[in-house]
PDB file of N, CA and C in Angstrom:
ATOM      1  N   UNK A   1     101.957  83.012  82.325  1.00  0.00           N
ATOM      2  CA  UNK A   1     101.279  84.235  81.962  1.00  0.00           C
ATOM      3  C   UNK A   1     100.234  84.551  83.024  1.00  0.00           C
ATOM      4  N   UNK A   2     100.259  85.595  83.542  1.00  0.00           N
ATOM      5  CA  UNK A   2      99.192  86.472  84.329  1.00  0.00           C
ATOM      6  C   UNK A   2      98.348  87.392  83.239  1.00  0.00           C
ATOM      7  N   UNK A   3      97.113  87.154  83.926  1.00  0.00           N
ATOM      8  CA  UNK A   3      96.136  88.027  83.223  1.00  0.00           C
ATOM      9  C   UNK A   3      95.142  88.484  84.262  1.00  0.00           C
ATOM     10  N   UNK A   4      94.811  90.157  83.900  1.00  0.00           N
ATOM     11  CA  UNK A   4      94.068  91.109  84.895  1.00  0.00           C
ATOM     12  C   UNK A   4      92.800  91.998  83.913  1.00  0.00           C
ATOM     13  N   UNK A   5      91.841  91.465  84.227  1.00  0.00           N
ATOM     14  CA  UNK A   5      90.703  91.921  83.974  1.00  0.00           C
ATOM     15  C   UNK A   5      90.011  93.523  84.375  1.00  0.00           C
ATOM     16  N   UNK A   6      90.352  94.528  83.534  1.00  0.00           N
ATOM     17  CA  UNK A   6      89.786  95.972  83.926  1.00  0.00           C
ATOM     18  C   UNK A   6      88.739  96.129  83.528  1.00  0.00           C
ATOM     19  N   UNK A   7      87.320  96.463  83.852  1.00  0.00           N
ATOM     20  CA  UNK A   7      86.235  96.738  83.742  1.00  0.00           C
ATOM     21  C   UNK A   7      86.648  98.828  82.924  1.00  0.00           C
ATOM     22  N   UNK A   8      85.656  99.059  81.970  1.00  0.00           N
ATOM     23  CA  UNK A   8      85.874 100.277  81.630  1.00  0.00           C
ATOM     24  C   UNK A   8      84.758 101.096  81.529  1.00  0.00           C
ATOM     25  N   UNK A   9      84.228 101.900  82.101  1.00  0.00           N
ATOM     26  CA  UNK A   9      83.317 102.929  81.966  1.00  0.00           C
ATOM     27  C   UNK A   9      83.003 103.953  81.340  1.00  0.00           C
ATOM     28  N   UNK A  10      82.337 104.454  80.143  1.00  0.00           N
ATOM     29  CA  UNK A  10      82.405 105.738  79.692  1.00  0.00           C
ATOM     30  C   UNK A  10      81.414 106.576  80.651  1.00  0.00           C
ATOM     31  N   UNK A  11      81.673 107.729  81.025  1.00  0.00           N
ATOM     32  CA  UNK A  11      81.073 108.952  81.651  1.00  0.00           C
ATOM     33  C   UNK A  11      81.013 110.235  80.402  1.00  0.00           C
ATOM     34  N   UNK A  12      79.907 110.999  79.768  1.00  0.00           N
ATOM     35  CA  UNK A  12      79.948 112.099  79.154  1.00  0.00           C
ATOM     36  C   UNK A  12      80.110 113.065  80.175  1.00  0.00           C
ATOM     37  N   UNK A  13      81.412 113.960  80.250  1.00  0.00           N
ATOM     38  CA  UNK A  13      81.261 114.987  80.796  1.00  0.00           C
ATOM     39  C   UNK A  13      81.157 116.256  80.424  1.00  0.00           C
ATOM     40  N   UNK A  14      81.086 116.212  78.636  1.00  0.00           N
ATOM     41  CA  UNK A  14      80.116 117.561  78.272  1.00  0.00           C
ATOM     42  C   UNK A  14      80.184 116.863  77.054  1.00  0.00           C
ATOM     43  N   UNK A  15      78.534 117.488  76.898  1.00  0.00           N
ATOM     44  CA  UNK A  15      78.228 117.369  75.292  1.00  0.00           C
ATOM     45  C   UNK A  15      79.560 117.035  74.139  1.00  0.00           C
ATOM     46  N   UNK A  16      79.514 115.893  73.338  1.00  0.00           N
ATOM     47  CA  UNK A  16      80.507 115.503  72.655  1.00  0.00           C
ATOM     48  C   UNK A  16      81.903 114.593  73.656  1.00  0.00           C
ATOM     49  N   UNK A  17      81.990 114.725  74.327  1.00  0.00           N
ATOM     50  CA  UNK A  17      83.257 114.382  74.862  1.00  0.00           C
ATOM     51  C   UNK A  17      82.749 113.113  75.845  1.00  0.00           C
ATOM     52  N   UNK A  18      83.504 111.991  76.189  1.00  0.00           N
ATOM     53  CA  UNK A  18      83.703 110.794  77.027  1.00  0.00           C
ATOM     54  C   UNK A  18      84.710 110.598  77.789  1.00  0.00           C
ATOM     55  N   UNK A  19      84.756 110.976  78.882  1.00  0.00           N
ATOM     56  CA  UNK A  19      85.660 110.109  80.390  1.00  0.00           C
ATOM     57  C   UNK A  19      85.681 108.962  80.169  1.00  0.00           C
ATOM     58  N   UNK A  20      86.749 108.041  79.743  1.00  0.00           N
ATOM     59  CA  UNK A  20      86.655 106.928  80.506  1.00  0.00           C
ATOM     60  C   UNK A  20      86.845 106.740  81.845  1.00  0.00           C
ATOM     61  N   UNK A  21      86.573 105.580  82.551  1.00  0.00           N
ATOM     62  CA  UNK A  21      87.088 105.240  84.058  1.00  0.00           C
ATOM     63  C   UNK A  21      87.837 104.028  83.720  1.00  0.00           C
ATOM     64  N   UNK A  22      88.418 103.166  84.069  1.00  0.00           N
ATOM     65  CA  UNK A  22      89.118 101.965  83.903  1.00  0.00           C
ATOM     66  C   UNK A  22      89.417 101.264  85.118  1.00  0.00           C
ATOM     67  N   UNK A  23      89.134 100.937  85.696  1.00  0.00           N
ATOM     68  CA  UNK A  23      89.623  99.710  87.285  1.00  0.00           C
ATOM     69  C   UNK A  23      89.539  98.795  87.149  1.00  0.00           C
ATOM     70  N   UNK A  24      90.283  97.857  88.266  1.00  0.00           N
ATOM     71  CA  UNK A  24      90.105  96.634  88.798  1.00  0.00           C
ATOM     72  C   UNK A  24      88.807  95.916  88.618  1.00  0.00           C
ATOM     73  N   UNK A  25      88.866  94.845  89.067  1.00  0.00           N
ATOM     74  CA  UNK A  25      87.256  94.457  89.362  1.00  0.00           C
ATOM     75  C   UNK A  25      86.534  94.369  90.619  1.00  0.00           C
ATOM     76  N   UNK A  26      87.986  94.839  91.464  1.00  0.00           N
ATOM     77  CA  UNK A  26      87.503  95.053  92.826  1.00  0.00           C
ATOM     78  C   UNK A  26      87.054  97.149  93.118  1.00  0.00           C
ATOM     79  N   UNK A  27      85.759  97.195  91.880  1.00  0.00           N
ATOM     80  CA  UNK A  27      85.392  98.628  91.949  1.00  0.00           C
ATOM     81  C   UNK A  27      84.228  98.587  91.913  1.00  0.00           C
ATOM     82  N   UNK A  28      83.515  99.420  91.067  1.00  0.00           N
ATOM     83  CA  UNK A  28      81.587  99.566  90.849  1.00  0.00           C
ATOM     84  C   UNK A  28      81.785  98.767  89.759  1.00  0.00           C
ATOM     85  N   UNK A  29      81.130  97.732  89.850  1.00  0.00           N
ATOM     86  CA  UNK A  29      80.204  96.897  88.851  1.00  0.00           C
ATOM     87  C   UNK A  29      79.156  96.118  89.136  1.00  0.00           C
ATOM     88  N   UNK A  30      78.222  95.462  88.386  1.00  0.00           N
ATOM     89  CA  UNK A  30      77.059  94.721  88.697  1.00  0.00           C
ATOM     90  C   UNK A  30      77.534  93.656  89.234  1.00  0.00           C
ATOM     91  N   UNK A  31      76.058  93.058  89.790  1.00  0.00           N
ATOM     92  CA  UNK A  31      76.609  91.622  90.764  1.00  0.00           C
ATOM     93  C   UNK A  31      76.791  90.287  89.367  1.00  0.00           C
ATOM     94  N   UNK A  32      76.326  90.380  88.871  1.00  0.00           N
ATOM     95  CA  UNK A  32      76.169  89.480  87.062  1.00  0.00           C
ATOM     96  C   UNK A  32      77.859  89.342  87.004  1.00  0.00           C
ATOM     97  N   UNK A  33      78.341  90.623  86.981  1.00  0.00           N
ATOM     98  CA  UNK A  33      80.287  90.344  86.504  1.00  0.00           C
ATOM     99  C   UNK A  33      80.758  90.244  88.017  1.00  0.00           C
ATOM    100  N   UNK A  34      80.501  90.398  89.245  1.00  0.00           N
ATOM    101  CA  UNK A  34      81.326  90.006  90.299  1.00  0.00           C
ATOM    102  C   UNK A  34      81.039  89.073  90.817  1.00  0.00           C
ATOM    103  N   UNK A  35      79.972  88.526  90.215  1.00  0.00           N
ATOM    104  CA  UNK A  35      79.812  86.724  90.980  1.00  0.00           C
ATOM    105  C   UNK A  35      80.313  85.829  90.608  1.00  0.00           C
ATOM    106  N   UNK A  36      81.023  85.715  89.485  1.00  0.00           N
ATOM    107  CA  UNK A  36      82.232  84.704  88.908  1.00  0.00           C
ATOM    108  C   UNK A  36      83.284  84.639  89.970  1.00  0.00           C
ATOM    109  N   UNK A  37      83.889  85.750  90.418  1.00  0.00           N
ATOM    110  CA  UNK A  37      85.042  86.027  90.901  1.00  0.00           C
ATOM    111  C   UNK A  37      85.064  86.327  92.893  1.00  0.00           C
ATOM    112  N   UNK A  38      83.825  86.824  92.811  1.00  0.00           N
ATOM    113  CA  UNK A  38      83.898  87.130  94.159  1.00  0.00           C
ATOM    114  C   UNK A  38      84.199  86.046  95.694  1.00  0.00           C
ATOM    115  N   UNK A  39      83.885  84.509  95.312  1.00  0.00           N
ATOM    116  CA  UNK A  39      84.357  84.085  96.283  1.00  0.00           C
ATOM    117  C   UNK A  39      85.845  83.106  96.081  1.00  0.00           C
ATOM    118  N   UNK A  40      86.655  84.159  95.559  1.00  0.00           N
ATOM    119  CA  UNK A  40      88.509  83.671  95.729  1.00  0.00           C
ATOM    120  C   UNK A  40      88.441  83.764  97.197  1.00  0.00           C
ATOM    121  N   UNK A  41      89.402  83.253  97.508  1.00  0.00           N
ATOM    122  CA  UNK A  41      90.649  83.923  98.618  1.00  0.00           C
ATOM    123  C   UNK A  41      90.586  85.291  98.537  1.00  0.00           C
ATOM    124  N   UNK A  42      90.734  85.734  99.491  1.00  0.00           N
ATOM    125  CA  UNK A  42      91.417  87.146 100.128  1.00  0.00           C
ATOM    126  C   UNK A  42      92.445  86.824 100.438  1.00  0.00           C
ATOM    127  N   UNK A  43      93.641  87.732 100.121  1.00  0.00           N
ATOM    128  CA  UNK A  43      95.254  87.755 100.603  1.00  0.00           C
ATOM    129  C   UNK A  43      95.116  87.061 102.746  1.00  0.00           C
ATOM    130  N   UNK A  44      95.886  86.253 102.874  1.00  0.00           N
ATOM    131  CA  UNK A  44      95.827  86.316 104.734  1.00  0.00           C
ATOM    132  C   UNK A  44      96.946  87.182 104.858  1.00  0.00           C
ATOM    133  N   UNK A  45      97.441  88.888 104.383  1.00  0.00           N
ATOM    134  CA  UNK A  45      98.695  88.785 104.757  1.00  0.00           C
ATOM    135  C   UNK A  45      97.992  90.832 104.433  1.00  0.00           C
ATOM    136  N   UNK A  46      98.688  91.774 104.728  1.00  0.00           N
ATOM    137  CA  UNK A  46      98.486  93.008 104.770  1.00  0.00           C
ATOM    138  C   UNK A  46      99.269  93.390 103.221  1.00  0.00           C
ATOM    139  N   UNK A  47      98.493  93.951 102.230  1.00  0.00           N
ATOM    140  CA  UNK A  47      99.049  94.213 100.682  1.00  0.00           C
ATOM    141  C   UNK A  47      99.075  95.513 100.136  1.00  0.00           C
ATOM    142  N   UNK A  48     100.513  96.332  99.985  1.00  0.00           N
ATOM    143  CA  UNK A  48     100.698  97.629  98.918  1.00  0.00           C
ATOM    144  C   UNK A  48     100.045  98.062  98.464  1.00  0.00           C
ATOM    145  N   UNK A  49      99.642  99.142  98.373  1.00  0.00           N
ATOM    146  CA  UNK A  49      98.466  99.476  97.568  1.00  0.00           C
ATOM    147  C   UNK A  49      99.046 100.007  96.150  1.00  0.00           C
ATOM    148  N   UNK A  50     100.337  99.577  95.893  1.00  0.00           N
ATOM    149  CA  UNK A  50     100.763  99.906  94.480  1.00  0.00           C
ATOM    150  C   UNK A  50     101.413  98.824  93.986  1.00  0.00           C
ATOM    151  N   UNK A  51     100.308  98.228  94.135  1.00  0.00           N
ATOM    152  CA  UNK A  51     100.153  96.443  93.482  1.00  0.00           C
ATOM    153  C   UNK A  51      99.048  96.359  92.598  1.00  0.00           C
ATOM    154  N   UNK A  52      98.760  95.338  91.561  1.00  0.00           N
ATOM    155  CA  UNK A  52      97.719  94.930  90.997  1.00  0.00           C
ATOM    156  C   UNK A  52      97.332  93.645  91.087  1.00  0.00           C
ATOM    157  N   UNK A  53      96.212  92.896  91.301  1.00  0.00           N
ATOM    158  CA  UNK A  53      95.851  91.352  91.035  1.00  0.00           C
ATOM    159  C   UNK A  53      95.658  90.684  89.824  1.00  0.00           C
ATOM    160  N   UNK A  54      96.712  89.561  89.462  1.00  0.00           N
ATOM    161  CA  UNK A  54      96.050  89.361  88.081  1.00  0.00           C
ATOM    162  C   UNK A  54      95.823  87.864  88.119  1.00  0.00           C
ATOM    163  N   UNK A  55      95.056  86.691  87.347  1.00  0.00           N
ATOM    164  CA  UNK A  55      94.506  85.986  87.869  1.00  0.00           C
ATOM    165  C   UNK A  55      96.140  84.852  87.103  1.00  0.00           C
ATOM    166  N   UNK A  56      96.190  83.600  88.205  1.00  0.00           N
ATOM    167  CA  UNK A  56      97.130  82.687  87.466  1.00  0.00           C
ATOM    168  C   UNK A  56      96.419  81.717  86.617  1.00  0.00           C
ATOM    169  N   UNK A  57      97.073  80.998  85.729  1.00  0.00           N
ATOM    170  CA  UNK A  57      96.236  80.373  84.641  1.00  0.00           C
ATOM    171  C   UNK A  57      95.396  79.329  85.445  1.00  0.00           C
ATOM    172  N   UNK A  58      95.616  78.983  86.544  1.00  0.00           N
ATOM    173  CA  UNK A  58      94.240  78.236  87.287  1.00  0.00           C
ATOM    174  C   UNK A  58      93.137  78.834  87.839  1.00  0.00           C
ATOM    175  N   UNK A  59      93.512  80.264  88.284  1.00  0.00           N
ATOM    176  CA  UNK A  59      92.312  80.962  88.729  1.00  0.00           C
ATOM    177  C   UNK A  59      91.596  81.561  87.331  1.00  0.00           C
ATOM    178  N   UNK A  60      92.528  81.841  85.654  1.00  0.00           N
ATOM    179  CA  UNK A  60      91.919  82.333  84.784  1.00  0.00           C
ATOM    180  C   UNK A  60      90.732  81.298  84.124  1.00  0.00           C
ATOM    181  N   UNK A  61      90.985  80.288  84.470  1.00  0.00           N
ATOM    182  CA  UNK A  61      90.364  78.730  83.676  1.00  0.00           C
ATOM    183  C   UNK A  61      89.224  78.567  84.810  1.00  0.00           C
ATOM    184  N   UNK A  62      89.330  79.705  86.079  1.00  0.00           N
ATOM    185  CA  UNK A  62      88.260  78.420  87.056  1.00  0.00           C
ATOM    186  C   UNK A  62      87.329  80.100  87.413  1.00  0.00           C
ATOM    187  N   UNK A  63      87.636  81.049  87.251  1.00  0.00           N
ATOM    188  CA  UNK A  63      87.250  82.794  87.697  1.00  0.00           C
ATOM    189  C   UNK A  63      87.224  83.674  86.646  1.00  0.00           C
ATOM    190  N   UNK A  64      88.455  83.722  85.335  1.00  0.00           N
ATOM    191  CA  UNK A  64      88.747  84.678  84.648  1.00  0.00           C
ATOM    192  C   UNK A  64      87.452  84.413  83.646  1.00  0.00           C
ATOM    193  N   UNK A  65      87.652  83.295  83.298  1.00  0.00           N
ATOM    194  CA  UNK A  65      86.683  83.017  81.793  1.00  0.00           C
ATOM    195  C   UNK A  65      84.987  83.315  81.888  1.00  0.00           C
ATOM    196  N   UNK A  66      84.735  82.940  83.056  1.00  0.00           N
ATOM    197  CA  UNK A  66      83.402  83.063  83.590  1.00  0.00           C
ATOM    198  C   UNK A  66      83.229  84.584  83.852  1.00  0.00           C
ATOM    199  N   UNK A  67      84.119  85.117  84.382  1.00  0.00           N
ATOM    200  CA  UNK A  67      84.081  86.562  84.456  1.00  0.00           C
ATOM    201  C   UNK A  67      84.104  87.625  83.154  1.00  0.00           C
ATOM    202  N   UNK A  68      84.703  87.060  82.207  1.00  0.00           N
ATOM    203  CA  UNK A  68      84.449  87.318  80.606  1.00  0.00           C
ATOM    204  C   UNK A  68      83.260  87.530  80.428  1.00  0.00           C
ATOM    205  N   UNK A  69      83.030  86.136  80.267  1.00  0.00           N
ATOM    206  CA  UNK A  69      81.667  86.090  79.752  1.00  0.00           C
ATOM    207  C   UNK A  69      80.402  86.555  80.173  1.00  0.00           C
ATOM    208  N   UNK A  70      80.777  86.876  81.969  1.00  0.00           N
ATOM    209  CA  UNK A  70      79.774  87.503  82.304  1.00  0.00           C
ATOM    210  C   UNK A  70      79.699  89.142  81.785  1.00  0.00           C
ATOM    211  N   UNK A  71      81.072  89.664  81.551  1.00  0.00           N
ATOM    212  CA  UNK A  71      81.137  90.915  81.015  1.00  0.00           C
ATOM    213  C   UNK A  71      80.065  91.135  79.647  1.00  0.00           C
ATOM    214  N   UNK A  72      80.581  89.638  78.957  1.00  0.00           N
ATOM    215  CA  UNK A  72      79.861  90.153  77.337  1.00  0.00           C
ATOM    216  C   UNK A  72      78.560  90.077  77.535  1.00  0.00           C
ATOM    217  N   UNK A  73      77.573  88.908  78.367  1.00  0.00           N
ATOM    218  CA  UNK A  73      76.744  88.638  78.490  1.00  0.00           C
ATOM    219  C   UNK A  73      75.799  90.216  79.075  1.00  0.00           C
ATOM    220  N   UNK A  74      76.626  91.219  79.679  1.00  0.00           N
ATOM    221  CA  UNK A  74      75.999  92.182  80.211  1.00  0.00           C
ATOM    222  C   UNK A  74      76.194  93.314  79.351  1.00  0.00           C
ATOM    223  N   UNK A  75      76.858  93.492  78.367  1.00  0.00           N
ATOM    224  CA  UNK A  75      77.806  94.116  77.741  1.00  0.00           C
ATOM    225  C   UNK A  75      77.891  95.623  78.613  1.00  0.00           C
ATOM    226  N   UNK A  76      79.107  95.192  79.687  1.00  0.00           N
ATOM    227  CA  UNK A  76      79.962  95.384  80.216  1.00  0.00           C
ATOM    228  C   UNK A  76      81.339  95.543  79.555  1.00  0.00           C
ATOM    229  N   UNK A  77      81.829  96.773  79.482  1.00  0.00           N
ATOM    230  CA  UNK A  77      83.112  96.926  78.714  1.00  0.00           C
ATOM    231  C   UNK A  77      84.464  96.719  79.257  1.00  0.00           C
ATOM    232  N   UNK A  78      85.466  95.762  79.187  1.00  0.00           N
ATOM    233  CA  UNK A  78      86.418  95.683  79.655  1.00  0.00           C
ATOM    234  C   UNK A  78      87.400  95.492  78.915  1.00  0.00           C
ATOM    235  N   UNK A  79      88.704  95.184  79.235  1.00  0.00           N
ATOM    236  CA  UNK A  79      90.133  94.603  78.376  1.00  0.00           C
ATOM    237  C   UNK A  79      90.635  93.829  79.559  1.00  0.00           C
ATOM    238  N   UNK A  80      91.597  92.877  78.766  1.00  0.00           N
ATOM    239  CA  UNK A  80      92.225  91.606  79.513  1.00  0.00           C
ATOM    240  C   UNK A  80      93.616  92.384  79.362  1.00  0.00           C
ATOM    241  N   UNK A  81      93.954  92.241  80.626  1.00  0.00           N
ATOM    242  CA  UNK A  81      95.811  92.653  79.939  1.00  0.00           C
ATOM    243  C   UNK A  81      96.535  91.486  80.674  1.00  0.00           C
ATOM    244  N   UNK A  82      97.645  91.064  80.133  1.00  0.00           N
ATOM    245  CA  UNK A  82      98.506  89.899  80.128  1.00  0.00           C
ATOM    246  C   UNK A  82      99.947  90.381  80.091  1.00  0.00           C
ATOM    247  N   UNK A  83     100.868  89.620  81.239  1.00  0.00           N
ATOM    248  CA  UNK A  83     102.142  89.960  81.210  1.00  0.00           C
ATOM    249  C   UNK A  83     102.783  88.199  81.513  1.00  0.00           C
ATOM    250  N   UNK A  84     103.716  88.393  81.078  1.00  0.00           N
ATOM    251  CA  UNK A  84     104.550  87.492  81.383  1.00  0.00           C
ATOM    252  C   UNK A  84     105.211  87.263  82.569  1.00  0.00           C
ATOM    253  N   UNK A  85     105.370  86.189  83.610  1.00  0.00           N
ATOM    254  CA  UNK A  85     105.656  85.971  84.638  1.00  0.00           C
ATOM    255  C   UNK A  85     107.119  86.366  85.272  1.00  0.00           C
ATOM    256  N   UNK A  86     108.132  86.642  84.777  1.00  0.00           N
ATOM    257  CA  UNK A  86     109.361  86.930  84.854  1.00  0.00           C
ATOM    258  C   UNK A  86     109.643  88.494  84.223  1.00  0.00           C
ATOM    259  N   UNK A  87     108.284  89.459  84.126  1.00  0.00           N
ATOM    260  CA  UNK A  87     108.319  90.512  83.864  1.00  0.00           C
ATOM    261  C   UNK A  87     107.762  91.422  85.045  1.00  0.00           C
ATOM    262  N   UNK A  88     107.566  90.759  86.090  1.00  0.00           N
ATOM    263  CA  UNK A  88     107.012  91.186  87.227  1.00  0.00           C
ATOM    264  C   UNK A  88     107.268  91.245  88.464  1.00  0.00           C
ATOM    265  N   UNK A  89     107.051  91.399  89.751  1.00  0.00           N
ATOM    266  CA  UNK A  89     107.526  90.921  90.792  1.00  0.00           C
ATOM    267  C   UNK A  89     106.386  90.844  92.056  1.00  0.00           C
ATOM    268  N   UNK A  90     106.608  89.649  92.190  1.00  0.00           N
ATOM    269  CA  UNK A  90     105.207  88.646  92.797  1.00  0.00           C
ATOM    270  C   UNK A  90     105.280  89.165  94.495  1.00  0.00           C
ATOM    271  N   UNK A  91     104.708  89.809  94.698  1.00  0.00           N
ATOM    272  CA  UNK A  91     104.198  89.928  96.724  1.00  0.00           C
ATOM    273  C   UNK A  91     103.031  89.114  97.271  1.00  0.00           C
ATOM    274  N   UNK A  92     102.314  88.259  96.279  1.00  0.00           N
ATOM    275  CA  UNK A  92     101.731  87.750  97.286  1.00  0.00           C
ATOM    276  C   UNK A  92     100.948  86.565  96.053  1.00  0.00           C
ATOM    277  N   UNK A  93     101.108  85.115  96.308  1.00  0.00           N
ATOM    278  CA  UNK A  93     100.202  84.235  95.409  1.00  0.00           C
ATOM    279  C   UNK A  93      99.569  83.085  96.120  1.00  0.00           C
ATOM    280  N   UNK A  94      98.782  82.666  95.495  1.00  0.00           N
ATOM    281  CA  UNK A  94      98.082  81.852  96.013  1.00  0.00           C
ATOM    282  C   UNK A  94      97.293  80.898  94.475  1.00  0.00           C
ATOM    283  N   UNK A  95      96.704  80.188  94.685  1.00  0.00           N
ATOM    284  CA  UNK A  95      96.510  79.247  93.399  1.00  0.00           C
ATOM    285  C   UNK A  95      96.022  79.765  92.400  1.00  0.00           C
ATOM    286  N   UNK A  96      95.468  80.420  92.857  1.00  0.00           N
ATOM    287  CA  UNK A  96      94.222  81.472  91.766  1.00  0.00           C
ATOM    288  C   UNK A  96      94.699  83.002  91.517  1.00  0.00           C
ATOM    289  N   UNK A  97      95.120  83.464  91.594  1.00  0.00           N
ATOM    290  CA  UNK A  97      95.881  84.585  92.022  1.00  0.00           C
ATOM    291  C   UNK A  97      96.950  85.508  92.689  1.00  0.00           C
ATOM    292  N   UNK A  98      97.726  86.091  92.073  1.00  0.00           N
ATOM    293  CA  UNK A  98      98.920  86.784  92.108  1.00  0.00           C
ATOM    294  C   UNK A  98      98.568  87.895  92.470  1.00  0.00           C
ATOM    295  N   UNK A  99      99.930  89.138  92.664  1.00  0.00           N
ATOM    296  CA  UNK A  99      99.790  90.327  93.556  1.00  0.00           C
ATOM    297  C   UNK A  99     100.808  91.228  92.726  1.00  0.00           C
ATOM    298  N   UNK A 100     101.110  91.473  91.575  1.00  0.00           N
ATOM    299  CA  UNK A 100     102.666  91.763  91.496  1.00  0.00           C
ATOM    300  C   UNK A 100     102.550  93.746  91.144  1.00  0.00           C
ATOM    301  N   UNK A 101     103.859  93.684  91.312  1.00  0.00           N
ATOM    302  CA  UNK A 101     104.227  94.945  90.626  1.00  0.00           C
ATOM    303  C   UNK A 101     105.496  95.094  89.422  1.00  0.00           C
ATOM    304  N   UNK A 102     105.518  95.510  88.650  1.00  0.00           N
ATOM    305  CA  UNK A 102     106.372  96.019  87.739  1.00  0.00           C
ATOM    306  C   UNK A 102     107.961  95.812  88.541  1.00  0.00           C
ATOM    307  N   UNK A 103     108.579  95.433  87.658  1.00  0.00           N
ATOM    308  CA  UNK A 103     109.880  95.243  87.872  1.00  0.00           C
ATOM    309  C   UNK A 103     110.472  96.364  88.356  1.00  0.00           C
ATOM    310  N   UNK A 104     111.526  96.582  89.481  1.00  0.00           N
ATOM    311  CA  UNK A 104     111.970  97.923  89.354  1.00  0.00           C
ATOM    312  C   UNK A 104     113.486  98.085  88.484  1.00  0.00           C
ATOM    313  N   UNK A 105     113.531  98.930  87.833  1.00  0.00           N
ATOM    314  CA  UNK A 105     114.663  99.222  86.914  1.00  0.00           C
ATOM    315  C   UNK A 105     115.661  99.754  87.685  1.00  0.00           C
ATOM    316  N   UNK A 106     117.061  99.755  87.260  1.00  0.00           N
ATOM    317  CA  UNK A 106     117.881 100.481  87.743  1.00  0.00           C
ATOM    318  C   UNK A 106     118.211 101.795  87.927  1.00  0.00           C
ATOM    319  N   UNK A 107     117.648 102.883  88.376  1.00  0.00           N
ATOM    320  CA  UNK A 107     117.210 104.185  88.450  1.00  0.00           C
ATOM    321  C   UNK A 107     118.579 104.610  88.437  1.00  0.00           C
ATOM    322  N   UNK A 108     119.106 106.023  87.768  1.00  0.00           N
ATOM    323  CA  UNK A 108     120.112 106.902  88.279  1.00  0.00           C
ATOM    324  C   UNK A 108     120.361 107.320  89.340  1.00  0.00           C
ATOM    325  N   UNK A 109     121.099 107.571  89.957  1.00  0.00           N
ATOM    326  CA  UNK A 109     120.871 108.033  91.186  1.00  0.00           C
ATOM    327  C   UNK A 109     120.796 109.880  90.738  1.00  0.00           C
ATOM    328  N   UNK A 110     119.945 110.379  91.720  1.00  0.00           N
ATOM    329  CA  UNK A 110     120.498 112.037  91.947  1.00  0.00           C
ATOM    330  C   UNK A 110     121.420 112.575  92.255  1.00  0.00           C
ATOM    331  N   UNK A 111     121.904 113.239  91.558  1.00  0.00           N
ATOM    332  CA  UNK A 111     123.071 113.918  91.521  1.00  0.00           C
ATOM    333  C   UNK A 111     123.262 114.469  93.225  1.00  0.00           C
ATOM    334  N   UNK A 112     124.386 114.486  93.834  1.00  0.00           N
ATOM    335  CA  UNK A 112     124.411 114.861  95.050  1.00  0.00           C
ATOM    336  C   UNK A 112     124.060 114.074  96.200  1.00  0.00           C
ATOM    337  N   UNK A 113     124.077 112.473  96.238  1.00  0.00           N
ATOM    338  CA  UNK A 113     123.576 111.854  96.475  1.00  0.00           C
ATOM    339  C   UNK A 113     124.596 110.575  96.407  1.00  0.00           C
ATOM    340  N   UNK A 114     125.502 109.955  97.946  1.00  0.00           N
ATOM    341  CA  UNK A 114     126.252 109.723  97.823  1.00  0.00           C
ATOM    342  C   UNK A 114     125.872 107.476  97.945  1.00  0.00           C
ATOM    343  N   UNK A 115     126.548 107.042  97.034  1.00  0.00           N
ATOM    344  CA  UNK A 115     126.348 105.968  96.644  1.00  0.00           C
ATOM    345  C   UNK A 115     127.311 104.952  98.016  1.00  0.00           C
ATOM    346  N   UNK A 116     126.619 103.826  98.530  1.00  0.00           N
ATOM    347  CA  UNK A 116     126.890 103.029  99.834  1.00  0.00           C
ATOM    348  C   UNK A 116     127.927 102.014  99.100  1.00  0.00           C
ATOM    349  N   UNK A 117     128.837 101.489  99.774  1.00  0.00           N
ATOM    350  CA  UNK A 117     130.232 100.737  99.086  1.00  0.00           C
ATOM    351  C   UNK A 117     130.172  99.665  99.817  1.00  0.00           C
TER     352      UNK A 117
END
């Protein structure tokens, strides 16, 4: 199991109404929730930008939990989201952390659009 920590922001942008924001944790937050996490690894390798990081159960036990708690401790609003490892597809890992993107499905092709044999 992979798990990815989104920090969430409400913004009022008119009387009655709330924006959320939702990101990574590599966005605006206090130094209190990015000092758990901030000295991982950096990727050594150039990474998609239509990827997400989510932590592996050694980086969640040694980065994720501490990073929790620094959330509640600030009350800092976030959600944990969790996928299963064979629901994904991994570009880049390292002990503490994964890189993946969503599986790609078997798309239709477009009509007019001639299929390679």
């Amino acid at each position: 199991m992979y798990r990815r920590i989104e920090l969430i922001f409400h913004f009022p942008i008119q009387e009655g109404s709330i924006n959320d924001m939702i990101h990574g944790l590599c966005g605006v937050s206090n130094e209190d929730v990015s000092d758990p996490w901030i000295k991982m690894n950096s990727p050594r390798k150039s990474i998609n930008k239509n990827v997400r990081f989510y932590f592996t159960e050694a980086g969640w036990e040694k980065f994720g939990r501490n990073t929790v708690a620094a959330c509640i401790r600030t009350q800092q609003k976030y959600r944990v989201l969790a996928v299963e490892e064979h629901d994904v597809d991994v570009i880049y890992k390292d002990e503490f952390q994964v890189c993946i993107r969503p599986k790609r499905k078997d798309r239709p092709r477009k009509p007019g659009l001639k299929q390679e044999s």
